[in-house]
Every structure is written in C-alpha cells, then in structure tokens.
PDB file of N, CA and C in Angstrom:
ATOM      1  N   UNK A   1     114.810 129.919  76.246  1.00  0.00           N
ATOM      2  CA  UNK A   1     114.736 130.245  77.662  1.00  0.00           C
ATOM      3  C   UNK A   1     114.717 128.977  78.509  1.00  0.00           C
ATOM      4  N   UNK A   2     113.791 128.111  77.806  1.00  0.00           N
ATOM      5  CA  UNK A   2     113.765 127.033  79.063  1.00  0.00           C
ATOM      6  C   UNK A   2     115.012 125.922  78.937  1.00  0.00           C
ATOM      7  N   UNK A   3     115.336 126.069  77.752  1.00  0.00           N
ATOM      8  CA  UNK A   3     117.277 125.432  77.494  1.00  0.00           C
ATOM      9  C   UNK A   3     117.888 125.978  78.719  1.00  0.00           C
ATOM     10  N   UNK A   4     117.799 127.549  79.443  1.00  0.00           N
ATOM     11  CA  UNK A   4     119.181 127.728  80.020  1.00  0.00           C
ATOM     12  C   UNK A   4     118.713 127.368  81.732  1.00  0.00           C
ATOM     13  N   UNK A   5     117.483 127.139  82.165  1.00  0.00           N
ATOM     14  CA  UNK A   5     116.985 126.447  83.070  1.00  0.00           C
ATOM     15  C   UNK A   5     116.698 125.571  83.394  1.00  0.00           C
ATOM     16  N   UNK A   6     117.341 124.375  82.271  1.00  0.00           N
ATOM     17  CA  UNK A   6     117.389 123.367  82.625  1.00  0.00           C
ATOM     18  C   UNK A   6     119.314 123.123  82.338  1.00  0.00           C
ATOM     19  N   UNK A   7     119.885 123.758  82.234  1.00  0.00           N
ATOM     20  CA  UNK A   7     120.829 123.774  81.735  1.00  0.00           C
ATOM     21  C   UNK A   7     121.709 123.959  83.287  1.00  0.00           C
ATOM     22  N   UNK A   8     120.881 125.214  83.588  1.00  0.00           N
ATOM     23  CA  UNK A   8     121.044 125.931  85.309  1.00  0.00           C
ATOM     24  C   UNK A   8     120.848 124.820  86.174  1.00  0.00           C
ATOM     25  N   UNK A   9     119.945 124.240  85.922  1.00  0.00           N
ATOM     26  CA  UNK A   9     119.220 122.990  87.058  1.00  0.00           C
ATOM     27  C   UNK A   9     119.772 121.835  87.273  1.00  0.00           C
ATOM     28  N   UNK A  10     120.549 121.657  85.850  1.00  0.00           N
ATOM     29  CA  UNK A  10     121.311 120.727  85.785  1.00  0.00           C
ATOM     30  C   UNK A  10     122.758 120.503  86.522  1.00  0.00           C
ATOM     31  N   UNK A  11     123.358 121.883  86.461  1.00  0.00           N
ATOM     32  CA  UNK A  11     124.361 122.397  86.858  1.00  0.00           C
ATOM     33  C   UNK A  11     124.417 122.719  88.519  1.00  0.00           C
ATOM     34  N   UNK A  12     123.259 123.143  88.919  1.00  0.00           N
ATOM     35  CA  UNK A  12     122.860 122.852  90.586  1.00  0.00           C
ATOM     36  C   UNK A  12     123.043 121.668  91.353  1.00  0.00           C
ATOM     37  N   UNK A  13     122.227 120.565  90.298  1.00  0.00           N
ATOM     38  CA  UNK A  13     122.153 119.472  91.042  1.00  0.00           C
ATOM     39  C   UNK A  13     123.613 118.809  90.666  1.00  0.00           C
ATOM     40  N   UNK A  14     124.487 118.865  90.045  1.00  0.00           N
ATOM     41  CA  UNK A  14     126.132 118.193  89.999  1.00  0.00           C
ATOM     42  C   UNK A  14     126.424 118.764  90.874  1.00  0.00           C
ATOM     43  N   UNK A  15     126.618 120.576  91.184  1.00  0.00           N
ATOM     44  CA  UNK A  15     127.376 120.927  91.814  1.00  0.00           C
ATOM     45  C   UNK A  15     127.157 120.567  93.638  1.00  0.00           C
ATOM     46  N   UNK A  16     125.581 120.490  93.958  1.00  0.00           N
ATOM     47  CA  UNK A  16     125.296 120.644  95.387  1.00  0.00           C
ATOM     48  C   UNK A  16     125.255 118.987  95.724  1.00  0.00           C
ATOM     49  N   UNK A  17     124.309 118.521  94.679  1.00  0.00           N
ATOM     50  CA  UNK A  17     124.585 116.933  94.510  1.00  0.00           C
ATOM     51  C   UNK A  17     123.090 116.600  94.878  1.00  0.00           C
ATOM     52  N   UNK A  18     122.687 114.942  95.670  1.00  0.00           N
ATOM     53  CA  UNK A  18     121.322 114.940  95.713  1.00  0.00           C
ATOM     54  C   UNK A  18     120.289 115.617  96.370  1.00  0.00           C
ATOM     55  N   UNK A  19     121.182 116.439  97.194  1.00  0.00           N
ATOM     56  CA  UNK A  19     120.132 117.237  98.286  1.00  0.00           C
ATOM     57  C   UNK A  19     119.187 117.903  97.418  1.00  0.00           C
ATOM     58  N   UNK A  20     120.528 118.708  96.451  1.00  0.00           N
ATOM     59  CA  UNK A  20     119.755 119.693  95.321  1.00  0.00           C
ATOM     60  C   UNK A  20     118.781 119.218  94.471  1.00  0.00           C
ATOM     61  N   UNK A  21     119.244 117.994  94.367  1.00  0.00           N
ATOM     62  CA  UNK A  21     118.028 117.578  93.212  1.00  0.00           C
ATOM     63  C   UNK A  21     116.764 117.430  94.227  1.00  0.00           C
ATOM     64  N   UNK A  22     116.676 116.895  95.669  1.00  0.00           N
ATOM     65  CA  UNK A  22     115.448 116.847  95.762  1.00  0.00           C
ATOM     66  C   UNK A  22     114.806 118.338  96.410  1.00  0.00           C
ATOM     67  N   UNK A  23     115.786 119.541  96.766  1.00  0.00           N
ATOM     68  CA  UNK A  23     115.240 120.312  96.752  1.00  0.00           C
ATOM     69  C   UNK A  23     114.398 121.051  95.431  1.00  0.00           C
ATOM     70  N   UNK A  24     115.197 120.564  94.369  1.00  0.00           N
ATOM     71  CA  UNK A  24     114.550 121.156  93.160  1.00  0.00           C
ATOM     72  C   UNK A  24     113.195 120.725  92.840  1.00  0.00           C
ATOM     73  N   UNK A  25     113.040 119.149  92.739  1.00  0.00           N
ATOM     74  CA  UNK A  25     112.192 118.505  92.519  1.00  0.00           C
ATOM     75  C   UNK A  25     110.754 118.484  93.536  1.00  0.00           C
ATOM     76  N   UNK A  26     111.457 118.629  95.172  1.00  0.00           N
ATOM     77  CA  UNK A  26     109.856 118.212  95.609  1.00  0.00           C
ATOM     78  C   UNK A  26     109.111 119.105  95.345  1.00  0.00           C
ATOM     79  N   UNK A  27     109.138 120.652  95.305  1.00  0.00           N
ATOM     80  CA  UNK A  27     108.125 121.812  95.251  1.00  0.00           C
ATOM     81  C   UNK A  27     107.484 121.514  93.903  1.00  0.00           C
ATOM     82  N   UNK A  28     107.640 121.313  92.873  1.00  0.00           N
ATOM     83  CA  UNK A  28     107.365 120.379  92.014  1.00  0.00           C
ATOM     84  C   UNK A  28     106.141 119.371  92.017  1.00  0.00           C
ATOM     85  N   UNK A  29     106.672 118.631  92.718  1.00  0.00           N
ATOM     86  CA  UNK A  29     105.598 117.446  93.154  1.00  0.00           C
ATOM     87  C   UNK A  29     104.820 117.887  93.845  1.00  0.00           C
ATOM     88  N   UNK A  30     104.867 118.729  94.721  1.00  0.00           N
ATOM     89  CA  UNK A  30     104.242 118.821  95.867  1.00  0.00           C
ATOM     90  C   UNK A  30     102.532 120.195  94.983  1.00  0.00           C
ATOM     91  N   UNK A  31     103.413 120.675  94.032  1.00  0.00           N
ATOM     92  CA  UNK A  31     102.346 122.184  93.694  1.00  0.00           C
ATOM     93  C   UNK A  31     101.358 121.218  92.955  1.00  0.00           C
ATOM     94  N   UNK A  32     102.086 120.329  92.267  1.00  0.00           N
ATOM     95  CA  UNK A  32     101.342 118.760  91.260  1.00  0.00           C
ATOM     96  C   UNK A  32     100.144 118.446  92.165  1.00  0.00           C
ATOM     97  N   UNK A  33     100.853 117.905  93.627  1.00  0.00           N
ATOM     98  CA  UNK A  33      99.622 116.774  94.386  1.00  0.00           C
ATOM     99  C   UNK A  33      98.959 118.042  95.578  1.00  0.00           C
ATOM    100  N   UNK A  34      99.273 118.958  95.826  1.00  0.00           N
ATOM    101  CA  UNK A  34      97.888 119.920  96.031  1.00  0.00           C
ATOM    102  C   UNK A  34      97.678 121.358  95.805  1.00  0.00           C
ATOM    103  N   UNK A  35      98.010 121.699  94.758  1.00  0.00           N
ATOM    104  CA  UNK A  35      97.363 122.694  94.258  1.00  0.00           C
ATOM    105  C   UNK A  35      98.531 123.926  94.242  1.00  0.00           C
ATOM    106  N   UNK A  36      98.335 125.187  93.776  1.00  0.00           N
ATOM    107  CA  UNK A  36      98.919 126.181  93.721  1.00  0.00           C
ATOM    108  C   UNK A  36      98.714 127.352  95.209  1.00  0.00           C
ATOM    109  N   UNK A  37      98.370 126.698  96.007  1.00  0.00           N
ATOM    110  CA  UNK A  37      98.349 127.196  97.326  1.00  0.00           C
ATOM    111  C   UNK A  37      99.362 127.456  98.447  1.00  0.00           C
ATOM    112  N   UNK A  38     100.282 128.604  98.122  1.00  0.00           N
ATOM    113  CA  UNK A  38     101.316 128.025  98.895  1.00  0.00           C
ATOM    114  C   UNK A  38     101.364 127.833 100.400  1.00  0.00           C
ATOM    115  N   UNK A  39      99.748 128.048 100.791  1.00  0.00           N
ATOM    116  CA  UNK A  39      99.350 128.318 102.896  1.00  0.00           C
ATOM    117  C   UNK A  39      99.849 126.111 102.355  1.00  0.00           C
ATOM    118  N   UNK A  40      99.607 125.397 101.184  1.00  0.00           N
ATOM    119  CA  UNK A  40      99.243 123.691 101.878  1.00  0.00           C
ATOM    120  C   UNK A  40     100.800 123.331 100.619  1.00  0.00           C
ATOM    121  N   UNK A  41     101.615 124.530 100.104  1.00  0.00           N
ATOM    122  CA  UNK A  41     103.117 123.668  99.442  1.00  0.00           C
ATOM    123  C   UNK A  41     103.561 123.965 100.114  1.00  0.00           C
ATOM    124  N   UNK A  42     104.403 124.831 101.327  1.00  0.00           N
ATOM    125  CA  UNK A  42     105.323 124.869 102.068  1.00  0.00           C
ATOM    126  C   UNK A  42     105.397 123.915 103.035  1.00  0.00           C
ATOM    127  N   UNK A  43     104.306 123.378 103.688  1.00  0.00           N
ATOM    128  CA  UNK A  43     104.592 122.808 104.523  1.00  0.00           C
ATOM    129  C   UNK A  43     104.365 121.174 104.411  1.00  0.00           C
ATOM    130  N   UNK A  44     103.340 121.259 102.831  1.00  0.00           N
ATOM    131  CA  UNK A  44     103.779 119.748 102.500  1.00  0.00           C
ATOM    132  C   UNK A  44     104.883 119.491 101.904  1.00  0.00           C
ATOM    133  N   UNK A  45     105.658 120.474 101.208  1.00  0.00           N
ATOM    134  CA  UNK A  45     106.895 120.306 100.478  1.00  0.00           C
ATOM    135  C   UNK A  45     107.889 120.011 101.793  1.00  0.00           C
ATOM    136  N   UNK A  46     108.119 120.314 102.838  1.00  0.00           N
ATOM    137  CA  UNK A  46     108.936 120.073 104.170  1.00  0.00           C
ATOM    138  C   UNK A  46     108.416 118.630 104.405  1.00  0.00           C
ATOM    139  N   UNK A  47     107.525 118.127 104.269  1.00  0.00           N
ATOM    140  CA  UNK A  47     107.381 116.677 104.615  1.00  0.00           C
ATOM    141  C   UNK A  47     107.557 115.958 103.881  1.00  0.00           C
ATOM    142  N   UNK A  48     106.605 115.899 102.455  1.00  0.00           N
ATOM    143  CA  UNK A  48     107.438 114.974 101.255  1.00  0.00           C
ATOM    144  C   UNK A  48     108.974 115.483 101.152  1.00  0.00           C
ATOM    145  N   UNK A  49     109.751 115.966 101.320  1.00  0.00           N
ATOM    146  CA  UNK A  49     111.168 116.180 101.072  1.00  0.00           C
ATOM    147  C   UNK A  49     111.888 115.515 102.140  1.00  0.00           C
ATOM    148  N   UNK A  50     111.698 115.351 103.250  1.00  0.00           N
ATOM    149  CA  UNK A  50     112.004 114.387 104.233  1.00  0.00           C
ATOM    150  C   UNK A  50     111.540 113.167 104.191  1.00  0.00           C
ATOM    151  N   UNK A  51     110.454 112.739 103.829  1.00  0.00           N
ATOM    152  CA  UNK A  51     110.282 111.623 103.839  1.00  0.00           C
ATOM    153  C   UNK A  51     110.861 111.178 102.295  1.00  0.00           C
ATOM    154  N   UNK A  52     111.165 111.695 101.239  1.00  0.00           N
ATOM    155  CA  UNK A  52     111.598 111.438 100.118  1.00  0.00           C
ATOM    156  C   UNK A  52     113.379 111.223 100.866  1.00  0.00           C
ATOM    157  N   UNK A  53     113.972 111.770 101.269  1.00  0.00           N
ATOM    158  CA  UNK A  53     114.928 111.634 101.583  1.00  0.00           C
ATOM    159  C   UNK A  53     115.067 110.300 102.577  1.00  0.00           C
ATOM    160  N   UNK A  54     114.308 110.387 103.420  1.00  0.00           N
ATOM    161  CA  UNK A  54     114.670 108.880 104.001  1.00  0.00           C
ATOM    162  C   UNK A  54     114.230 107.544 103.230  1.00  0.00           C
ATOM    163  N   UNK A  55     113.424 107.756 102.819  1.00  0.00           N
ATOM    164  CA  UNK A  55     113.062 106.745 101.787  1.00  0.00           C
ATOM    165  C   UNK A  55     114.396 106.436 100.965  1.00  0.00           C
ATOM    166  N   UNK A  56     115.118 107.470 100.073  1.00  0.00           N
ATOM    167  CA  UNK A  56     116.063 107.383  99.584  1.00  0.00           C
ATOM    168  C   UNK A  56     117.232 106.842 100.085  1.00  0.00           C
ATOM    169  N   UNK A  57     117.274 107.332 101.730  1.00  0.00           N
ATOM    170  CA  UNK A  57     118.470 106.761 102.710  1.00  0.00           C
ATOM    171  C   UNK A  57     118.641 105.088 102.956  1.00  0.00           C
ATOM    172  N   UNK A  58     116.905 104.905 102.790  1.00  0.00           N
ATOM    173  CA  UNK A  58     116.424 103.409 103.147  1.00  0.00           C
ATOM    174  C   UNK A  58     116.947 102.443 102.162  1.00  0.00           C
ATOM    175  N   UNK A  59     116.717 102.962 100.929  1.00  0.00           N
ATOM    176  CA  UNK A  59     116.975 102.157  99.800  1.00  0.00           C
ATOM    177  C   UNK A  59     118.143 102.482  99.396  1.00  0.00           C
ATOM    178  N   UNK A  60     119.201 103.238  99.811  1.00  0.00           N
ATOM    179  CA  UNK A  60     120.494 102.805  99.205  1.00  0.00           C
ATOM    180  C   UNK A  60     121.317 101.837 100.135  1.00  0.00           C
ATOM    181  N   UNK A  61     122.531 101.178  98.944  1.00  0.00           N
ATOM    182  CA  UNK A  61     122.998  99.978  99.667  1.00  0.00           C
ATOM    183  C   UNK A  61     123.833 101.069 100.528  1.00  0.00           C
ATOM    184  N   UNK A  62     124.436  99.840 101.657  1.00  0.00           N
ATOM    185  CA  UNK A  62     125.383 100.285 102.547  1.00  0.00           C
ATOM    186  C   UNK A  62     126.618 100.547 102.103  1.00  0.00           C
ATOM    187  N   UNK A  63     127.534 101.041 102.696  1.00  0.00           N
ATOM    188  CA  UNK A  63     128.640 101.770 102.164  1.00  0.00           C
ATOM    189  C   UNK A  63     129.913 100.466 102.506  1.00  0.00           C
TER     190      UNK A  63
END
C-alpha cells in the first residue's frame, strides 16, 4: 500500500513540479511542529508554505 503512495506522490510532484512537492510536504511538517490540530495546521501550513516558497525563490540562482 504505501509503495503505490509514494509511487502516486512521486508522480504528482514530476507532473505539477515544485509547487506540488511543497504542497505535499508542508502539511507534513507543519502536523510534525504543532500537533494534530487542524483549528493551528491550516493556517500554519498557509504560512510555512509561503515562507518555504520564498525562501526557496531567495536561494535559487538567477535565470
């Protein structure tokens, strides 16, 4: 089972690209750093995911 969900996850993040991966990933992090509460993951997952993203924007080279 968990072969075809990571298999799936894998296949998300090629197809949509990095957005997907950090949509996949922050809820993730976020249930990790406070709890299984979703009234304090939704709306910290909207902030670490933006700030993960600019962070990311920050540190790649220029085009």
């Amino acid at each position: 089972m968990s072969n075809i969900v990571l298999i799936l996850a894998g296949a998300a993040v090629s197809v949509v690209g990095a957005v997907g991966f950090f949509g996949l990933i922050v809820p993730h992090v976020t249930r990790f750093l406070v709890g299984h509460d979703y009234r304090w993951i939704i709306p910290c997952s909207i902030i670490l995911g933006s700030l993960l993203v600019v962070l990311a924007d920050l540190c790649a080279p220029p085009i």
